[in-house]
C-alpha atoms as a PDB file:
ATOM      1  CA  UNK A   1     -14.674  81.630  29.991  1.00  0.00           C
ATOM      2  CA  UNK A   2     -15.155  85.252  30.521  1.00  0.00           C
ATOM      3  CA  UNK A   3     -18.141  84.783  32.901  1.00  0.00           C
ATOM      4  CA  UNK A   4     -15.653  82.333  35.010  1.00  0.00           C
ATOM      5  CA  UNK A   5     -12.922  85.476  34.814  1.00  0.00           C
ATOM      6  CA  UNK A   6     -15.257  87.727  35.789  1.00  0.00           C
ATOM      7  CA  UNK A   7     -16.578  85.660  38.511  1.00  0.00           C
ATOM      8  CA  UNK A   8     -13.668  84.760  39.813  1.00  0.00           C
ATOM      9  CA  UNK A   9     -12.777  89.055  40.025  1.00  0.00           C
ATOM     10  CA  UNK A  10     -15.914  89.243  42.389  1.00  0.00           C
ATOM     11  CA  UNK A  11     -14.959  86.892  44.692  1.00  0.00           C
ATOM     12  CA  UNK A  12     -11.285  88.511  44.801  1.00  0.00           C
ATOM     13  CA  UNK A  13     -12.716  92.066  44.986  1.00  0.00           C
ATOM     14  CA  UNK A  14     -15.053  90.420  47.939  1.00  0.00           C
ATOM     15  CA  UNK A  15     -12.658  89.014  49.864  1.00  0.00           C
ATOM     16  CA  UNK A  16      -9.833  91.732  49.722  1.00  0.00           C
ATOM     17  CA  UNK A  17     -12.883  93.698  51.023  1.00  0.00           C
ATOM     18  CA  UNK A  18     -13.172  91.786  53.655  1.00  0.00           C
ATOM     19  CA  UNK A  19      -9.276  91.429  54.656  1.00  0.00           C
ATOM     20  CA  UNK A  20      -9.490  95.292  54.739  1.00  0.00           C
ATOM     21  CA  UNK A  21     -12.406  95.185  57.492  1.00  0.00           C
ATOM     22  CA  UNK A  22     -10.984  92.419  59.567  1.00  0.00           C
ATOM     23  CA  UNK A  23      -8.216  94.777  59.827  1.00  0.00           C
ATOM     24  CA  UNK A  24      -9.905  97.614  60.344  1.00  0.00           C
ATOM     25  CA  UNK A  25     -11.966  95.789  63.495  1.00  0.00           C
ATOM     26  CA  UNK A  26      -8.375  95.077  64.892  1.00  0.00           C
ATOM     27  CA  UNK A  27      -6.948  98.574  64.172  1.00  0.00           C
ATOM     28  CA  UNK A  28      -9.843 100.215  66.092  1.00  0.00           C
ATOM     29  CA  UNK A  29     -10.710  97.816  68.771  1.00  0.00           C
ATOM     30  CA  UNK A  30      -7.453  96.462  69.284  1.00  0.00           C
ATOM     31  CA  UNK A  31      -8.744  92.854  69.929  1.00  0.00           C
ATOM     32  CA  UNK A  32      -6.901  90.042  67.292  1.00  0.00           C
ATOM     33  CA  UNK A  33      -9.036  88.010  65.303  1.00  0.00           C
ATOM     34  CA  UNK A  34      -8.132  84.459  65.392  1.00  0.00           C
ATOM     35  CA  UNK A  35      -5.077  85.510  68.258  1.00  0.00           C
ATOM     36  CA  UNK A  36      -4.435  81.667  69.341  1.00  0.00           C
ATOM     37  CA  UNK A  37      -4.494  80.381  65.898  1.00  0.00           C
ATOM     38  CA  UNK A  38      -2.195  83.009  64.480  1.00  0.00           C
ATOM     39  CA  UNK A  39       1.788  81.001  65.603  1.00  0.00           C
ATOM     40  CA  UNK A  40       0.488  77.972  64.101  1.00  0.00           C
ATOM     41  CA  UNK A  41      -0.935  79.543  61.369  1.00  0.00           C
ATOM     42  CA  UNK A  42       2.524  81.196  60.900  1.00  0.00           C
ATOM     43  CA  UNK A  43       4.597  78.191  61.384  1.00  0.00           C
ATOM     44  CA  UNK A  44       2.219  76.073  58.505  1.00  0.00           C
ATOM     45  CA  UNK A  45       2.830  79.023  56.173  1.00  0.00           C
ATOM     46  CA  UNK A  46       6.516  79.124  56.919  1.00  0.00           C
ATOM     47  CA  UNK A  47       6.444  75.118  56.439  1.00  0.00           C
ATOM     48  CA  UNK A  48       4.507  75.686  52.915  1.00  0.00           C
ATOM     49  CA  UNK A  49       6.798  78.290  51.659  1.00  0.00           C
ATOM     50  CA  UNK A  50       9.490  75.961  52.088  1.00  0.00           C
ATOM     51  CA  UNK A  51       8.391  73.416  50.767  1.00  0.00           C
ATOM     52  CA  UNK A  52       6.891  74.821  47.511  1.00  0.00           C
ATOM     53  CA  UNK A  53       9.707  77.756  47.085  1.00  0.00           C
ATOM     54  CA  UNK A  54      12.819  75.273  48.018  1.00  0.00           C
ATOM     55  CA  UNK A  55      12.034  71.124  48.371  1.00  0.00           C
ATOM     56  CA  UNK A  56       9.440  70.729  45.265  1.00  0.00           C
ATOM     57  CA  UNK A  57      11.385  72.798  42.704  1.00  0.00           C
ATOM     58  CA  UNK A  58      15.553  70.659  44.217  1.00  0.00           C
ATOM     59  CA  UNK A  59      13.006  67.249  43.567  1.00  0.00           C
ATOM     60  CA  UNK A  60      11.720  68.258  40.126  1.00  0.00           C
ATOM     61  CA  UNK A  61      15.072  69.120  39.698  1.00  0.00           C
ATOM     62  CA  UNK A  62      16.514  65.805  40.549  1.00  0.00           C
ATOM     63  CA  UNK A  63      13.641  64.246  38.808  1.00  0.00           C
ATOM     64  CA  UNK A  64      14.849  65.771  35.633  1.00  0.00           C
ATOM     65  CA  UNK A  65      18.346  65.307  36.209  1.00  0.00           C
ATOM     66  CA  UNK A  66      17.427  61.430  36.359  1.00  0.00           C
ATOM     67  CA  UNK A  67      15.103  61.164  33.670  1.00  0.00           C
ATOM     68  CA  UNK A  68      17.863  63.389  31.323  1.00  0.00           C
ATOM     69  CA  UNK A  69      20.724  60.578  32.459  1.00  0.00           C
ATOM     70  CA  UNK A  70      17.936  57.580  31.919  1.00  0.00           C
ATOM     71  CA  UNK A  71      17.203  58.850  28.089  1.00  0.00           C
ATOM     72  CA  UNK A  72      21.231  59.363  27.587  1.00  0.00           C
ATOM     73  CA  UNK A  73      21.496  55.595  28.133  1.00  0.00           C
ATOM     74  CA  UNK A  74      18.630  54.365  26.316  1.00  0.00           C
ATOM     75  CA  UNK A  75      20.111  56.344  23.143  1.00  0.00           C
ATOM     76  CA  UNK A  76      23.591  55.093  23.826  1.00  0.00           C
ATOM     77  CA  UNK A  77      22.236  51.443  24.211  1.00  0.00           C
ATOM     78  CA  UNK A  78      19.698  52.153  20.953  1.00  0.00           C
ATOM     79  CA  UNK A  79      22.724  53.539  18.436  1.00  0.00           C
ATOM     80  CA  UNK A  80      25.391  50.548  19.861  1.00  0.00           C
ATOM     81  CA  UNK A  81      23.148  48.304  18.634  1.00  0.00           C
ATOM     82  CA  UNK A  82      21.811  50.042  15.848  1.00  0.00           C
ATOM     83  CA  UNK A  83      25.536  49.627  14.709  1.00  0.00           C
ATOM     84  CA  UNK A  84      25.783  45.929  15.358  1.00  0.00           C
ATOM     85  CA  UNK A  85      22.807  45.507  13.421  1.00  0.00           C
ATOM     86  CA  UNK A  86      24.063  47.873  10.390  1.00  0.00           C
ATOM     87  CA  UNK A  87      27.598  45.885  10.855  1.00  0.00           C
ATOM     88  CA  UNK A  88      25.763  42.187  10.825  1.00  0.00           C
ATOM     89  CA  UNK A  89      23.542  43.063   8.174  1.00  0.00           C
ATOM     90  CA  UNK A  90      27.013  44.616   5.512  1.00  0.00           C
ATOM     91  CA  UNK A  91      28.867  41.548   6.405  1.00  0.00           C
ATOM     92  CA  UNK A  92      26.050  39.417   5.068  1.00  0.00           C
ATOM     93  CA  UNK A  93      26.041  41.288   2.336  1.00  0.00           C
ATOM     94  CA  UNK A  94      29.431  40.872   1.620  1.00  0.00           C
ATOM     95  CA  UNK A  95      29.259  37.152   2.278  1.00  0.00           C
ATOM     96  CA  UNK A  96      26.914  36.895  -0.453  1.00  0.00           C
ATOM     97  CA  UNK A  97      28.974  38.971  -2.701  1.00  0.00           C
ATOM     98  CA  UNK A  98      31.871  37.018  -2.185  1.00  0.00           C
ATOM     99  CA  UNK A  99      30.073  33.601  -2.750  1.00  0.00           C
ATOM    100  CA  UNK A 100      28.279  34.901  -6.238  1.00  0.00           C
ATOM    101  CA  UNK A 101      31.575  36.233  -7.169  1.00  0.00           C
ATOM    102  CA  UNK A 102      34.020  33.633  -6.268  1.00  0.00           C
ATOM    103  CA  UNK A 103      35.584  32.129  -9.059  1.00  0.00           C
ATOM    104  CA  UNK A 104      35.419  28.128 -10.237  1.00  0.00           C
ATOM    105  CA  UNK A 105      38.806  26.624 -10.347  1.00  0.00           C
ATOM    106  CA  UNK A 106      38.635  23.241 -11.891  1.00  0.00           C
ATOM    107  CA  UNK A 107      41.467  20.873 -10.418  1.00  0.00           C
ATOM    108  CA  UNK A 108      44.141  19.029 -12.315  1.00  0.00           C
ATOM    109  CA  UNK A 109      45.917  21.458 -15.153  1.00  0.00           C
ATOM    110  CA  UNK A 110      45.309  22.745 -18.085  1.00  0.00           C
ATOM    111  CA  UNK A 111      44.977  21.526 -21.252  1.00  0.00           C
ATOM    112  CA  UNK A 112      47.554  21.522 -23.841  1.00  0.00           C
ATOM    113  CA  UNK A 113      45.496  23.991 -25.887  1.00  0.00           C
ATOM    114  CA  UNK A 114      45.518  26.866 -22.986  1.00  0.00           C
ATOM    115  CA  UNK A 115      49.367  26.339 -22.449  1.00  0.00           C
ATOM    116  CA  UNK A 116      50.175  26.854 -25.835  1.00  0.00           C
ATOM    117  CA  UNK A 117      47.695  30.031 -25.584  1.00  0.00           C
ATOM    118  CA  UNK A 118      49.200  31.154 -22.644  1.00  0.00           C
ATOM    119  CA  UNK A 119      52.621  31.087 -24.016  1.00  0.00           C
ATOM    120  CA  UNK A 120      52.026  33.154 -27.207  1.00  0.00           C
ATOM    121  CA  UNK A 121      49.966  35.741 -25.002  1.00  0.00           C
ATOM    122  CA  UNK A 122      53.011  35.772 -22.718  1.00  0.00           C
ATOM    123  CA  UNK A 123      55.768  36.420 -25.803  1.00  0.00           C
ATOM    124  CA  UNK A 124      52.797  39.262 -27.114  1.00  0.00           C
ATOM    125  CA  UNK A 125      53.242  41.300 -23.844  1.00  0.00           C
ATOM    126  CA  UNK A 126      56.971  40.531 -23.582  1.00  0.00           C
ATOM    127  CA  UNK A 127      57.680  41.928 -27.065  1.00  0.00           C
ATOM    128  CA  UNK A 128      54.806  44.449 -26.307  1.00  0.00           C
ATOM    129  CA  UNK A 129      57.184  45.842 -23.798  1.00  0.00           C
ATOM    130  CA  UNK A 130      60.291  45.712 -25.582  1.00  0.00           C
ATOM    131  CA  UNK A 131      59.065  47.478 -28.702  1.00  0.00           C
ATOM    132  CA  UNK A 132      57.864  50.315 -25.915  1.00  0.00           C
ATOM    133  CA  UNK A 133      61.055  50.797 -24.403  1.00  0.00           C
ATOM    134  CA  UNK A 134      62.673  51.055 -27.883  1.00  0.00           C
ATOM    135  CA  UNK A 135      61.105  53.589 -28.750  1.00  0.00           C
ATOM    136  CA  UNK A 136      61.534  56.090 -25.676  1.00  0.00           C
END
């Protein structure tokens, strides 16, 4: 890695070197190197700065934009039906609770037996309460 770096140094120190004596030649002789390349030379780096200074960084920006709305929907879509699932899945749950605990009612009435313990359990509560108020 270091012999790349310093590598790459040389060939920077080389050709600065050699930008300084092109324009040197010019300075002195007053001829222009490369003269009838120089406007369109100009006009491609005009077009490049553009386009990597204003049009790539709006598009990545767009791109992002997009991608950033894209993932906000996919989350959106992924907790909705998370929820439906989390919904379906309690009210089966309470289905089944309901069923275990539903209670048995045998049709036709009760027996003689149960009436007769109904009514004393019914005259324990009722004097229950009386004997309660009496004594506030």
């Amino acid at each position: 890695m270091v012999s790349y770096l310093i590598i790459l140094l040389a060939i920077s120190i080389i050709g600065m070197l050699a930008l300084l004596g092109a324009k040197r030649y010019e300075l002195t002789s007053g001829k222009l190197i490369f003269a009838n390349a120089r406007p369109k030379l100009a006009k491609f780096s005009n077009r490049m700065v553009f386009l990597f200074g204003t049009a790539v960084p709006l598009y990545v920006r767009w791109q992002v934009g997009r991608a950033y709305r894209a993932s906000t929907a996919w989350v959106h879509w992924a907790v909705a039906h998370g929820a439906l699932r989390v919904e379906r899945w309690l009210e089966s749950i309470l289905e089944n609770v309901r069923e275990k605990t539903a209670s048995t009612r045998a049709s036709g009435e009760a027996s003689a037996f149960l009436r007769e313990v109904g009514e004393y359990k019914k005259k324990l509560t009722d004097n229950a309460l009386e004997h309660r108020i009496d004594q506030e």
